[in-house]
PDB file of N, CA and C in Angstrom:
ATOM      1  N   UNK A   1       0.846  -1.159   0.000  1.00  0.00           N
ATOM      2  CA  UNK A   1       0.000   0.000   0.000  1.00  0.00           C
ATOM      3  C   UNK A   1       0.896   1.228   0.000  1.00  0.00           C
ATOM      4  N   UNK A   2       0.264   2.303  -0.918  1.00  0.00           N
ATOM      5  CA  UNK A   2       1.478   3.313  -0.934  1.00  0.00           C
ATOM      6  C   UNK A   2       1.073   4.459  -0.278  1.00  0.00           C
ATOM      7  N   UNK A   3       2.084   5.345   0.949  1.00  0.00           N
ATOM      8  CA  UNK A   3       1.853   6.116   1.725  1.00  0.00           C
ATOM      9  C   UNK A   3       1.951   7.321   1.106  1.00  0.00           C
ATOM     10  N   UNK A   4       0.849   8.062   0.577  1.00  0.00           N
ATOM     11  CA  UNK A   4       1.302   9.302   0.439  1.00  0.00           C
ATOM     12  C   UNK A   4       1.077  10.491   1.213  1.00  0.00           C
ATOM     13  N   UNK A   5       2.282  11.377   0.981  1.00  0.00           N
ATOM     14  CA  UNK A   5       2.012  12.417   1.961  1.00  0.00           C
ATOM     15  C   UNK A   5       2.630  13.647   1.266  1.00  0.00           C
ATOM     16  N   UNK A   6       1.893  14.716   1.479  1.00  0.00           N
ATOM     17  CA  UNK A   6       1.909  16.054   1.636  1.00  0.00           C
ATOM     18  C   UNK A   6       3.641  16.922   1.721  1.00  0.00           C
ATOM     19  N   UNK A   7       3.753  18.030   0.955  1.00  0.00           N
ATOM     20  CA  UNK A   7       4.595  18.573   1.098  1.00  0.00           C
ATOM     21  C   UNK A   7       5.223  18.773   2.626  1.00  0.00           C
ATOM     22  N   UNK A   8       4.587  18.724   3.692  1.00  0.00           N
ATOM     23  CA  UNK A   8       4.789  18.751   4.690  1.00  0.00           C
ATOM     24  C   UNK A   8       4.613  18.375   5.707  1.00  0.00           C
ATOM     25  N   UNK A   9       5.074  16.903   4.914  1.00  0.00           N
ATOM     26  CA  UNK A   9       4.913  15.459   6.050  1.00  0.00           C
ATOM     27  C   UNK A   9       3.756  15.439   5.965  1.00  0.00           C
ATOM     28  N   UNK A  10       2.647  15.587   6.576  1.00  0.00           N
ATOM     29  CA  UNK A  10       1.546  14.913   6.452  1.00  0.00           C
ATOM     30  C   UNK A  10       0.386  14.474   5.397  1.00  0.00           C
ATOM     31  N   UNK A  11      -0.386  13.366   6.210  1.00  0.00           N
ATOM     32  CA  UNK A  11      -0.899  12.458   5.366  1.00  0.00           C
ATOM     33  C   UNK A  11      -1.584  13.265   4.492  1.00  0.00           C
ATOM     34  N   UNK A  12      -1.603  12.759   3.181  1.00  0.00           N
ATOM     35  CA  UNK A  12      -2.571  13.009   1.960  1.00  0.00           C
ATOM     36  C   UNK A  12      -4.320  12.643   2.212  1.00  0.00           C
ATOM     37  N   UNK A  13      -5.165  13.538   1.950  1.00  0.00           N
ATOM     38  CA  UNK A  13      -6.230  13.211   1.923  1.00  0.00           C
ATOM     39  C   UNK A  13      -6.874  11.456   1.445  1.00  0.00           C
ATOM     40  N   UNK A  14      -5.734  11.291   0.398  1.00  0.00           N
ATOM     41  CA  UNK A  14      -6.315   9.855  -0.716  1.00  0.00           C
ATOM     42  C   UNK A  14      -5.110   8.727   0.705  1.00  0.00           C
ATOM     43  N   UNK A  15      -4.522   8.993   1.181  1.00  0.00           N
ATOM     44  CA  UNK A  15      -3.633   8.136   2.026  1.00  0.00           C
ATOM     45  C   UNK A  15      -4.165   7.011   3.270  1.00  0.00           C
ATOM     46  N   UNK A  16      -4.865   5.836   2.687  1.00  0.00           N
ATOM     47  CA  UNK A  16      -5.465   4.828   3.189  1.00  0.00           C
ATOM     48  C   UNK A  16      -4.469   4.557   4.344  1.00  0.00           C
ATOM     49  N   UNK A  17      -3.588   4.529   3.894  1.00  0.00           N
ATOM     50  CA  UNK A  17      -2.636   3.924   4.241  1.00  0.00           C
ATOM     51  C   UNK A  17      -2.672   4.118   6.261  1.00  0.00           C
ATOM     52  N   UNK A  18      -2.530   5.972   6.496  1.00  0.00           N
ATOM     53  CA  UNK A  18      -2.666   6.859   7.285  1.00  0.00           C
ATOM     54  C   UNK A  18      -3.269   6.261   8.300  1.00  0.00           C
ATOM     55  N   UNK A  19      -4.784   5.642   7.643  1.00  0.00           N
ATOM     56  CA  UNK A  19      -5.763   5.618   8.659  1.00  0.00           C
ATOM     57  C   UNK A  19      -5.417   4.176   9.270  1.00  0.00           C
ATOM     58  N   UNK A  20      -4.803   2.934   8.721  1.00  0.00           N
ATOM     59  CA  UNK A  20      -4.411   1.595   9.724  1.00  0.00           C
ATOM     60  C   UNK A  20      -3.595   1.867  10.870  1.00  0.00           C
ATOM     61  N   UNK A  21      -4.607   1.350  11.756  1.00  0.00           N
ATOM     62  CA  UNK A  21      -4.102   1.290  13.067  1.00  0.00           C
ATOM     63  C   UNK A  21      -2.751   0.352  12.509  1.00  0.00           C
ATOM     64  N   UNK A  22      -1.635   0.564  13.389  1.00  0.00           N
ATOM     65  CA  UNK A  22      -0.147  -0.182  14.305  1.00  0.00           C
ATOM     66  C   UNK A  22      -0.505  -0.774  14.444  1.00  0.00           C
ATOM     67  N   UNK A  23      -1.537  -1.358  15.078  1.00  0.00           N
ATOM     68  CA  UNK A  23      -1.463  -2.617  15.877  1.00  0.00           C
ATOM     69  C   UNK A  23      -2.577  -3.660  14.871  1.00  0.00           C
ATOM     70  N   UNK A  24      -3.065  -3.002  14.056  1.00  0.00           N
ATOM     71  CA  UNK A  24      -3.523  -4.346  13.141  1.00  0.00           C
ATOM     72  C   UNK A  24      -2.924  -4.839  11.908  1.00  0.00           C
ATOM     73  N   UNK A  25      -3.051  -6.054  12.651  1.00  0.00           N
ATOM     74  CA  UNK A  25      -1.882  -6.843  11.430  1.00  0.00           C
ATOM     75  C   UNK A  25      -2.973  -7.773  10.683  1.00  0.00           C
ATOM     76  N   UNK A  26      -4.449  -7.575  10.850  1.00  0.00           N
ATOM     77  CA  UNK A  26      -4.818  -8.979  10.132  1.00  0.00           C
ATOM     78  C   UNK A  26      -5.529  -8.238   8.613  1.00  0.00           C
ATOM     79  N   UNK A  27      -4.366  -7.946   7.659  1.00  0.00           N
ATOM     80  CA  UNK A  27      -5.260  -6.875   6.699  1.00  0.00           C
ATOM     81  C   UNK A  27      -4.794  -7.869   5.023  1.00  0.00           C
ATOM     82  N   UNK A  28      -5.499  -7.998   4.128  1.00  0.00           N
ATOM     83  CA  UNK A  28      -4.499  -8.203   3.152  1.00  0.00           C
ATOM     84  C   UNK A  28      -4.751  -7.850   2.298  1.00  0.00           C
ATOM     85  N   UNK A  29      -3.786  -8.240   1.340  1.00  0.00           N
ATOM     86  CA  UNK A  29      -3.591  -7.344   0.122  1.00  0.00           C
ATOM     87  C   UNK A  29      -3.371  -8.477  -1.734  1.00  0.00           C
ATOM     88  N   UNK A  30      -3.133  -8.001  -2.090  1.00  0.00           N
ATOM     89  CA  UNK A  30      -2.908  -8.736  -3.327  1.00  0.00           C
ATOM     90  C   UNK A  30      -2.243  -8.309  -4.623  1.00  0.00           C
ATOM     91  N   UNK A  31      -1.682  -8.868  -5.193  1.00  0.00           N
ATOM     92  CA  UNK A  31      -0.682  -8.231  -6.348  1.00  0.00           C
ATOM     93  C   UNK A  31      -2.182  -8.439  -8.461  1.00  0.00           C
ATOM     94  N   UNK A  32      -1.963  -7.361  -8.616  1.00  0.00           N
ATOM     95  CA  UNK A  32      -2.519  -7.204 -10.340  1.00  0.00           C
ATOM     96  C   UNK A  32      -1.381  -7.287 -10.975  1.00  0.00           C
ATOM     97  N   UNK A  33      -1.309  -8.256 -12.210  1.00  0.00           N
ATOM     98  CA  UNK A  33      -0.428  -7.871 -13.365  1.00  0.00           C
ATOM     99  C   UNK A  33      -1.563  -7.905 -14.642  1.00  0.00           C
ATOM    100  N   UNK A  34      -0.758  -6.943 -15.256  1.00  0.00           N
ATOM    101  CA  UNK A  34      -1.793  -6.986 -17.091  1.00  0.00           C
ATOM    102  C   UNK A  34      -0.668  -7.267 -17.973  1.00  0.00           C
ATOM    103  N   UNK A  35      -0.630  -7.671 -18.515  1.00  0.00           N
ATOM    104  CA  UNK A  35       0.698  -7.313 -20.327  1.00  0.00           C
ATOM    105  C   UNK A  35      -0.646  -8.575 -20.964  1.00  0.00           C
ATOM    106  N   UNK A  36       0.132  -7.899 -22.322  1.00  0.00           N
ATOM    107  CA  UNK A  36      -0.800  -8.441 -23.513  1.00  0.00           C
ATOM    108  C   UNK A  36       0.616  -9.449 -24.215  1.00  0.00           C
ATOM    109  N   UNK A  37       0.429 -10.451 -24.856  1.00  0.00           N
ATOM    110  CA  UNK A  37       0.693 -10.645 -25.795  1.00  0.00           C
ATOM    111  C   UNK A  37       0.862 -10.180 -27.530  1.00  0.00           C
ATOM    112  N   UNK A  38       2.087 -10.414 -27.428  1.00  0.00           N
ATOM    113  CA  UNK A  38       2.052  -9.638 -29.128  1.00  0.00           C
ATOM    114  C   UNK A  38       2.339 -10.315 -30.378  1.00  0.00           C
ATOM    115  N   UNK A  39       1.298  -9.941 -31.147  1.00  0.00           N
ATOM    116  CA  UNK A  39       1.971 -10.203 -32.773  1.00  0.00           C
ATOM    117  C   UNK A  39       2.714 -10.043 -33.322  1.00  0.00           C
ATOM    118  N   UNK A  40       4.454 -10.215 -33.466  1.00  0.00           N
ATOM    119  CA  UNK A  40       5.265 -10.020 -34.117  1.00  0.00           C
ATOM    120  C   UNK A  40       4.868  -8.976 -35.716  1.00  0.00           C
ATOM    121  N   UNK A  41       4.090  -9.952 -36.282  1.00  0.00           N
ATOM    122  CA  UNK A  41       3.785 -10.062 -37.663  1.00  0.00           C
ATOM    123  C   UNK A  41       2.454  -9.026 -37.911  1.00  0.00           C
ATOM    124  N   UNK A  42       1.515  -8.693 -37.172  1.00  0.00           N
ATOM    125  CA  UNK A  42       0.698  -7.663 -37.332  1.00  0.00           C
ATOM    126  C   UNK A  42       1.236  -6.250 -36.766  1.00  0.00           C
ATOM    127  N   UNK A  43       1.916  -6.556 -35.658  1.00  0.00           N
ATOM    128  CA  UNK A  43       2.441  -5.170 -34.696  1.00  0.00           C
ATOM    129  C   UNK A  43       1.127  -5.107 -33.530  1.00  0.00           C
ATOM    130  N   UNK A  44       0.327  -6.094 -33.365  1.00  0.00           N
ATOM    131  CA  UNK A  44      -1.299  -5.782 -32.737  1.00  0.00           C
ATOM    132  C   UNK A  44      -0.714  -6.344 -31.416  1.00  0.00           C
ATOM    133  N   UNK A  45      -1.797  -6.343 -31.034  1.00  0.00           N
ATOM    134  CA  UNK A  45      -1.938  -7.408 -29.344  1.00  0.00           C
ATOM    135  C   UNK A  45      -2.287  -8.958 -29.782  1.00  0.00           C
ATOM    136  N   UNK A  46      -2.102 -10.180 -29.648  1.00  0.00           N
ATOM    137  CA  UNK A  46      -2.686 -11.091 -30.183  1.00  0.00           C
ATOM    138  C   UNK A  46      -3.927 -11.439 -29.979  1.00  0.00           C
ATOM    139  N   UNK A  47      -4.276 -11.509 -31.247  1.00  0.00           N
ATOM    140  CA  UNK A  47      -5.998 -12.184 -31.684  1.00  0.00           C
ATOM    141  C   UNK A  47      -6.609 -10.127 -31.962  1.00  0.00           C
ATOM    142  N   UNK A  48      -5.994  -9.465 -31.770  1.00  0.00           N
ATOM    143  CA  UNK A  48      -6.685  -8.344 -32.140  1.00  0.00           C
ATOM    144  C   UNK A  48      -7.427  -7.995 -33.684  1.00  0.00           C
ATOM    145  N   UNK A  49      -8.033  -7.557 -33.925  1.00  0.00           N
ATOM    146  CA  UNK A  49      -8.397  -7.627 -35.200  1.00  0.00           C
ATOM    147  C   UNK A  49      -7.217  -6.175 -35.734  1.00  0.00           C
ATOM    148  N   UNK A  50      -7.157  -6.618 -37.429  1.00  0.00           N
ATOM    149  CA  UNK A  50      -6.714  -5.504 -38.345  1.00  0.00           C
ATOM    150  C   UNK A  50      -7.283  -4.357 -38.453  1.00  0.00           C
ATOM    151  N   UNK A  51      -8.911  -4.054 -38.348  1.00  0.00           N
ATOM    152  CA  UNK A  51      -9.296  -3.246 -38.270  1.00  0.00           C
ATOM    153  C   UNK A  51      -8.752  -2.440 -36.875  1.00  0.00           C
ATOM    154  N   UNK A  52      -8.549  -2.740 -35.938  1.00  0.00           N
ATOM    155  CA  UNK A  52      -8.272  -1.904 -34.501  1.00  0.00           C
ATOM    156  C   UNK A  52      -9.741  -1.225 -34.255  1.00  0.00           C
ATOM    157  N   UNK A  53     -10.429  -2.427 -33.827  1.00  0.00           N
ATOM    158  CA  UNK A  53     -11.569  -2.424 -33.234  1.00  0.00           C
ATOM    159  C   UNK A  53     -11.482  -1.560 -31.922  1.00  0.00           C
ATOM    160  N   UNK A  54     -12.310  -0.336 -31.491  1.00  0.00           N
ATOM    161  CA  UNK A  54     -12.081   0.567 -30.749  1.00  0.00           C
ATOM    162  C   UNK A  54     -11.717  -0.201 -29.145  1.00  0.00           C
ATOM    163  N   UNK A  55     -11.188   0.493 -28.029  1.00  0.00           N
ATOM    164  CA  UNK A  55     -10.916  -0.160 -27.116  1.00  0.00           C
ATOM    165  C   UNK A  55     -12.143  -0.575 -26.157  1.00  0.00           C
ATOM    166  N   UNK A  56     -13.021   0.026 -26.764  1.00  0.00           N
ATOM    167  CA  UNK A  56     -14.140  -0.065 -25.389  1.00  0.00           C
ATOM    168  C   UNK A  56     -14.551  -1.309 -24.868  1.00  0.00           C
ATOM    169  N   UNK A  57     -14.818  -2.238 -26.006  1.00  0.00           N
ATOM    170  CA  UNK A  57     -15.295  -3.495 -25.917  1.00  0.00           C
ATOM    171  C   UNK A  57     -14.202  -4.566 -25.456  1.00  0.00           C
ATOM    172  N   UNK A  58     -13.242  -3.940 -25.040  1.00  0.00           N
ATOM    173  CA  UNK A  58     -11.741  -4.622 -24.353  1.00  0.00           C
ATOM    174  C   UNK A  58     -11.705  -4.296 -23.553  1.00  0.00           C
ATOM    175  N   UNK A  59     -12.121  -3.319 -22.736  1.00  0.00           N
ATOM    176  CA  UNK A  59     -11.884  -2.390 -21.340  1.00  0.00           C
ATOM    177  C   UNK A  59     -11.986  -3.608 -20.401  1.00  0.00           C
ATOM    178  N   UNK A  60     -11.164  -3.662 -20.026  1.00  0.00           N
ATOM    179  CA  UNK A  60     -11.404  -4.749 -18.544  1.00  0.00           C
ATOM    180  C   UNK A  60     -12.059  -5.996 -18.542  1.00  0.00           C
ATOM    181  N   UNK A  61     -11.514  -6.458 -20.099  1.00  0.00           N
ATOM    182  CA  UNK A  61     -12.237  -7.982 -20.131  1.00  0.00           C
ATOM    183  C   UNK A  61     -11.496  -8.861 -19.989  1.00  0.00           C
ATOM    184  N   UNK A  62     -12.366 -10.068 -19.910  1.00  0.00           N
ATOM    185  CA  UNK A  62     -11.325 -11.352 -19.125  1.00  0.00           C
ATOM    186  C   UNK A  62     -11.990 -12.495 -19.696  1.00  0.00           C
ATOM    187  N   UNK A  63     -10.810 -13.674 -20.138  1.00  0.00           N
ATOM    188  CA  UNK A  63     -11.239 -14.890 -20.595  1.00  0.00           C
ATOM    189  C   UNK A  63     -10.442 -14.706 -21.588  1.00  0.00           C
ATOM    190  N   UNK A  64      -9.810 -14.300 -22.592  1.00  0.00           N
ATOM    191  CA  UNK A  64      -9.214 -14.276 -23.646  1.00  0.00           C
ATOM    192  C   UNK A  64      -7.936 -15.360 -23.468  1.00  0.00           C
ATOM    193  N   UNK A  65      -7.753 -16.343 -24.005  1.00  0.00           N
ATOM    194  CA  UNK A  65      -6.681 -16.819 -23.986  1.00  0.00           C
ATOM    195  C   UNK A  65      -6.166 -17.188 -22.375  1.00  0.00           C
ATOM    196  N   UNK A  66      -7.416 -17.637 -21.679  1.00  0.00           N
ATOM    197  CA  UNK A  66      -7.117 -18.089 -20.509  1.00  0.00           C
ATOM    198  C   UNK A  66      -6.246 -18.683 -19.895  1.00  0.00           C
ATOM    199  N   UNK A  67      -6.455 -20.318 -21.015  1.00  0.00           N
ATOM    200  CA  UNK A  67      -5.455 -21.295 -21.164  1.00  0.00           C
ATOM    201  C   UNK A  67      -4.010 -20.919 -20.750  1.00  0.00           C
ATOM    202  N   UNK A  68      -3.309 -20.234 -21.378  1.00  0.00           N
ATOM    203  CA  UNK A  68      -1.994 -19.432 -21.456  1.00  0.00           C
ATOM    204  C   UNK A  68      -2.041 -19.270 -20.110  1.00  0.00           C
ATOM    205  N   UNK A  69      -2.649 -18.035 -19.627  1.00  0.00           N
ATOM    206  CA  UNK A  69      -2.776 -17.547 -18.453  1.00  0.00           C
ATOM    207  C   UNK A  69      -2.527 -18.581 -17.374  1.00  0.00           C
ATOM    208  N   UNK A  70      -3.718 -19.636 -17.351  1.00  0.00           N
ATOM    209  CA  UNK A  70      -3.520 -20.862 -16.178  1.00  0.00           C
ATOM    210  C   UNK A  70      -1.780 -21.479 -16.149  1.00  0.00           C
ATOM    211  N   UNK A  71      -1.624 -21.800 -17.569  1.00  0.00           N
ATOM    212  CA  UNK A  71      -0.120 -22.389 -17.829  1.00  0.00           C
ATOM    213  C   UNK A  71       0.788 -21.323 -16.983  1.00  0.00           C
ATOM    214  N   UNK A  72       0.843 -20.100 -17.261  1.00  0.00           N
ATOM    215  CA  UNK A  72       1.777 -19.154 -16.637  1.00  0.00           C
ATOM    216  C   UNK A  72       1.633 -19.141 -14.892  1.00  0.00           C
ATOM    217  N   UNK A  73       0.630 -19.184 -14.630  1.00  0.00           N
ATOM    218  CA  UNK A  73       0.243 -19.234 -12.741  1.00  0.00           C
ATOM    219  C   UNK A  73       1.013 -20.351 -12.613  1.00  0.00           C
ATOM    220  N   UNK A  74       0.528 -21.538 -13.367  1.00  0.00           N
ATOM    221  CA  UNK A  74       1.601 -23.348 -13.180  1.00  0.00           C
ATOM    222  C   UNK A  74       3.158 -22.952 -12.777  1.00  0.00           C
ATOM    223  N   UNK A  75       3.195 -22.023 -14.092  1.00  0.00           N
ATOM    224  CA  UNK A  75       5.132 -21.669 -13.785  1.00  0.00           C
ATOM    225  C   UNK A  75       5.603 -20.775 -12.621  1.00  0.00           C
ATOM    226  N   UNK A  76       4.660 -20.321 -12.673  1.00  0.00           N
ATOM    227  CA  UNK A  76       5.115 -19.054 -11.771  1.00  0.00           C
ATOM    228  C   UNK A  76       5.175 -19.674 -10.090  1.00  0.00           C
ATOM    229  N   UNK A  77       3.809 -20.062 -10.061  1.00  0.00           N
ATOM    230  CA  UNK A  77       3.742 -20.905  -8.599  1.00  0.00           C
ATOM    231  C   UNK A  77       4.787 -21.506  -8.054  1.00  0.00           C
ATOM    232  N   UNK A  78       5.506 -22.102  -9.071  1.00  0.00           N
ATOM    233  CA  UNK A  78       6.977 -23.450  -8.694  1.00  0.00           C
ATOM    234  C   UNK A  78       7.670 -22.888  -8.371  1.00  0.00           C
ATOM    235  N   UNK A  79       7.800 -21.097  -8.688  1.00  0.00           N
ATOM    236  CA  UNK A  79       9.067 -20.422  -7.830  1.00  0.00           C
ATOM    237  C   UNK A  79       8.851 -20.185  -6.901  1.00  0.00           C
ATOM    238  N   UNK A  80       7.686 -20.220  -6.270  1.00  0.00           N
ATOM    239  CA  UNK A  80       6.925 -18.988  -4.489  1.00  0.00           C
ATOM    240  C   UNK A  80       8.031 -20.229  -3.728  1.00  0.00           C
TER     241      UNK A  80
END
């Protein structure tokens, strides 16, 4: 969680952070990653269309090429 603060030391209005009590430890948190895959050969994101279908209907969607995704958690997991 990132602490921000004010030219003069103190906490930032947006600073969540500020308001956790010291003494509580039972809080958690979690890590986001995004990257796309790319087409060498189009210059696109993969599976994008040629046209460059506007972004809207991409905004924050999920399921695309899942498969991949699960395989990568497989690899990644074996290092924790």
């Amino acid at each position: 969680m990132t602490e921000v603060l004010n030219a003069d030391g103190t906490a930032h209005e947006s600073n969540g952070r500020s308001t956790i009590d010291d003494s509580d430890n039972d809080f958690w948190f979690g890590f986001e990653q995004e990257y796309f895959l790319w087409d060498t050969e189009t210059n696109l994101p993969l599976g994008f269309p040629k046209d460059q279908t506007p972004q809207g209907q991409f905004y924050c969607s999920v399921g695309g090429a899942i498969h991949l995704v699960e395989k990568l958690w497989i690899v990644i997991l074996t290092f924790v």
